[in-house]
N, C-alpha and C. Protein backbone atom coordinates (compact mmCIF):
# COMPACT_ATOMS: atom_id res chain seq x y z
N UNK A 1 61.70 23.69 64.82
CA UNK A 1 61.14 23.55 63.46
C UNK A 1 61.81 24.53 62.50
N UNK A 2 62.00 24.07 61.39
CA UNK A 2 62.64 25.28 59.59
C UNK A 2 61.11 25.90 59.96
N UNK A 3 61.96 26.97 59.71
CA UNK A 3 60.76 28.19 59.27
C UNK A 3 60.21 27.95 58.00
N UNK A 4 61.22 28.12 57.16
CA UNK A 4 60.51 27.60 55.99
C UNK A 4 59.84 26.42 55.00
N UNK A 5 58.86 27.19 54.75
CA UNK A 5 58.12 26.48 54.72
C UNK A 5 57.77 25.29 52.86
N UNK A 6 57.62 24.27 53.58
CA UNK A 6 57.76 22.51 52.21
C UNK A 6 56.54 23.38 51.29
N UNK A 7 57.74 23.02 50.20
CA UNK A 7 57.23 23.21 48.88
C UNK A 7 57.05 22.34 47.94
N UNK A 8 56.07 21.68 47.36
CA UNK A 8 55.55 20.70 46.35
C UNK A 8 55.74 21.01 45.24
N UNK A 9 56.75 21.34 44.45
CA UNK A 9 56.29 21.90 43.01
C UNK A 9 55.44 20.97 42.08
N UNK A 10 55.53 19.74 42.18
CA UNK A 10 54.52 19.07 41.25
C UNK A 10 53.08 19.21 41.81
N UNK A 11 52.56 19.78 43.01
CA UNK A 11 51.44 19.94 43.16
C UNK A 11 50.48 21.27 42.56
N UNK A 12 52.08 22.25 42.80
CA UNK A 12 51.06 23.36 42.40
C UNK A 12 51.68 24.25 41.65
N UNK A 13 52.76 23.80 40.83
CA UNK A 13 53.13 24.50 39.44
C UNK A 13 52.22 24.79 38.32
N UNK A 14 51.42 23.83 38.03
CA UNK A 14 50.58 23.65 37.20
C UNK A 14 49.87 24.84 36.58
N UNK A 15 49.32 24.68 38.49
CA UNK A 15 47.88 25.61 38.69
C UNK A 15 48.75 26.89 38.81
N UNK A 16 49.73 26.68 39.15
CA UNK A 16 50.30 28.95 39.12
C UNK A 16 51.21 28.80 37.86
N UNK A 17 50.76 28.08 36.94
CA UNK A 17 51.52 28.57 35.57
C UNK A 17 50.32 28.81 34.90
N UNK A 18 48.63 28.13 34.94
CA UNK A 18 47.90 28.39 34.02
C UNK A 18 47.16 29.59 34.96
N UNK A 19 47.31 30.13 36.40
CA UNK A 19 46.96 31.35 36.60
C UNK A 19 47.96 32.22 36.23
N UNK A 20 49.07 32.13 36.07
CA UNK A 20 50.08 33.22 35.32
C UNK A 20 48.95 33.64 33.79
N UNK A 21 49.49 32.49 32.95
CA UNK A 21 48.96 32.76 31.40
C UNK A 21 47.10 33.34 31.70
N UNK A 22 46.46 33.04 32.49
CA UNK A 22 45.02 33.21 32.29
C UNK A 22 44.90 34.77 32.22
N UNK A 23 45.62 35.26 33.98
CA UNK A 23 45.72 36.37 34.01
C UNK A 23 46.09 37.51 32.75
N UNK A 24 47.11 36.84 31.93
CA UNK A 24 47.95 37.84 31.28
C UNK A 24 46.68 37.89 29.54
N UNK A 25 46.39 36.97 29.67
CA UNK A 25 44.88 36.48 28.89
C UNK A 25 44.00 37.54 29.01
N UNK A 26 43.33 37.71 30.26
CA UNK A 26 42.15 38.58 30.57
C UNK A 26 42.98 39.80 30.94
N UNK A 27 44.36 40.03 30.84
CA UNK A 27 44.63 41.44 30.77
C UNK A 27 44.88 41.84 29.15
N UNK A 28 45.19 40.87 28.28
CA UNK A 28 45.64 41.88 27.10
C UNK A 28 43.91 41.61 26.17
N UNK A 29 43.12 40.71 26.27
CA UNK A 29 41.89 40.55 25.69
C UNK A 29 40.78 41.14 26.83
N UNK A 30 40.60 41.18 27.83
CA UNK A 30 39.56 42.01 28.54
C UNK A 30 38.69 40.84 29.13
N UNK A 31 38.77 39.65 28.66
CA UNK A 31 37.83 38.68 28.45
C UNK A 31 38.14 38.00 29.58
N UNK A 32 36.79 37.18 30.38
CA UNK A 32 37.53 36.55 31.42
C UNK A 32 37.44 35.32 30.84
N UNK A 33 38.70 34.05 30.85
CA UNK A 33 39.06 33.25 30.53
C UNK A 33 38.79 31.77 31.99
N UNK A 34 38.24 30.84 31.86
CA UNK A 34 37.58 29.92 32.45
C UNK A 34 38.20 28.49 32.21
N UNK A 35 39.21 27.73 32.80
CA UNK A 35 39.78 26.44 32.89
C UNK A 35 39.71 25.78 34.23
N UNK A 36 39.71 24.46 33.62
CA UNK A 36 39.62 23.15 34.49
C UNK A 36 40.88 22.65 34.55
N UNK A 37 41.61 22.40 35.57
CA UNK A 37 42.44 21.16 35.74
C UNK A 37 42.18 19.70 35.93
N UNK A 38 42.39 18.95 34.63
CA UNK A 38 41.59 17.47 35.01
C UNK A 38 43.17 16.62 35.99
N UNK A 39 42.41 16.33 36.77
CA UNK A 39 43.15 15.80 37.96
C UNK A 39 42.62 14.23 37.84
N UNK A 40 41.65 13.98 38.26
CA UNK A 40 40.86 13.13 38.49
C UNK A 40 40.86 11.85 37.71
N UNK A 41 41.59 12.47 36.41
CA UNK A 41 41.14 11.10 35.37
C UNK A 41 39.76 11.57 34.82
N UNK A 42 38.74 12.08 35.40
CA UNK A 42 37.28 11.98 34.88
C UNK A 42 37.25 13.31 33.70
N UNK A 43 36.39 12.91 33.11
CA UNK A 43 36.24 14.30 31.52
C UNK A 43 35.15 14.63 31.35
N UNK A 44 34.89 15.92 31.65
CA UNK A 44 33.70 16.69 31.37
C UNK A 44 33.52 16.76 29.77
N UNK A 45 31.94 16.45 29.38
CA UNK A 45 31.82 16.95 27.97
C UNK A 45 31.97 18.25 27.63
């Protein structure tokens, strides 16, 4: 077996680009910052 290990970037770029920005969010405002990824198709009010 490759050691290394399968990488998806369309699965999980997304989500470690809007935890990059969130983080850098609740470090320069203090504030903790709260998002959804709509995946699903479905929409929360």
């Amino acid at each position: 077996m490759d050691k290394k290990q399968q990488v998806h970037p369309e699965d999980d770029v997304g989500k470690r680009i809007m935890d990059l920005l969130v983080s850098l969010y609740e470090d320069q405002t203090g504030e903790k910052y709260e998002y959804e990824l709509i995946s699903t198709g479905e929409e929360t009010a």
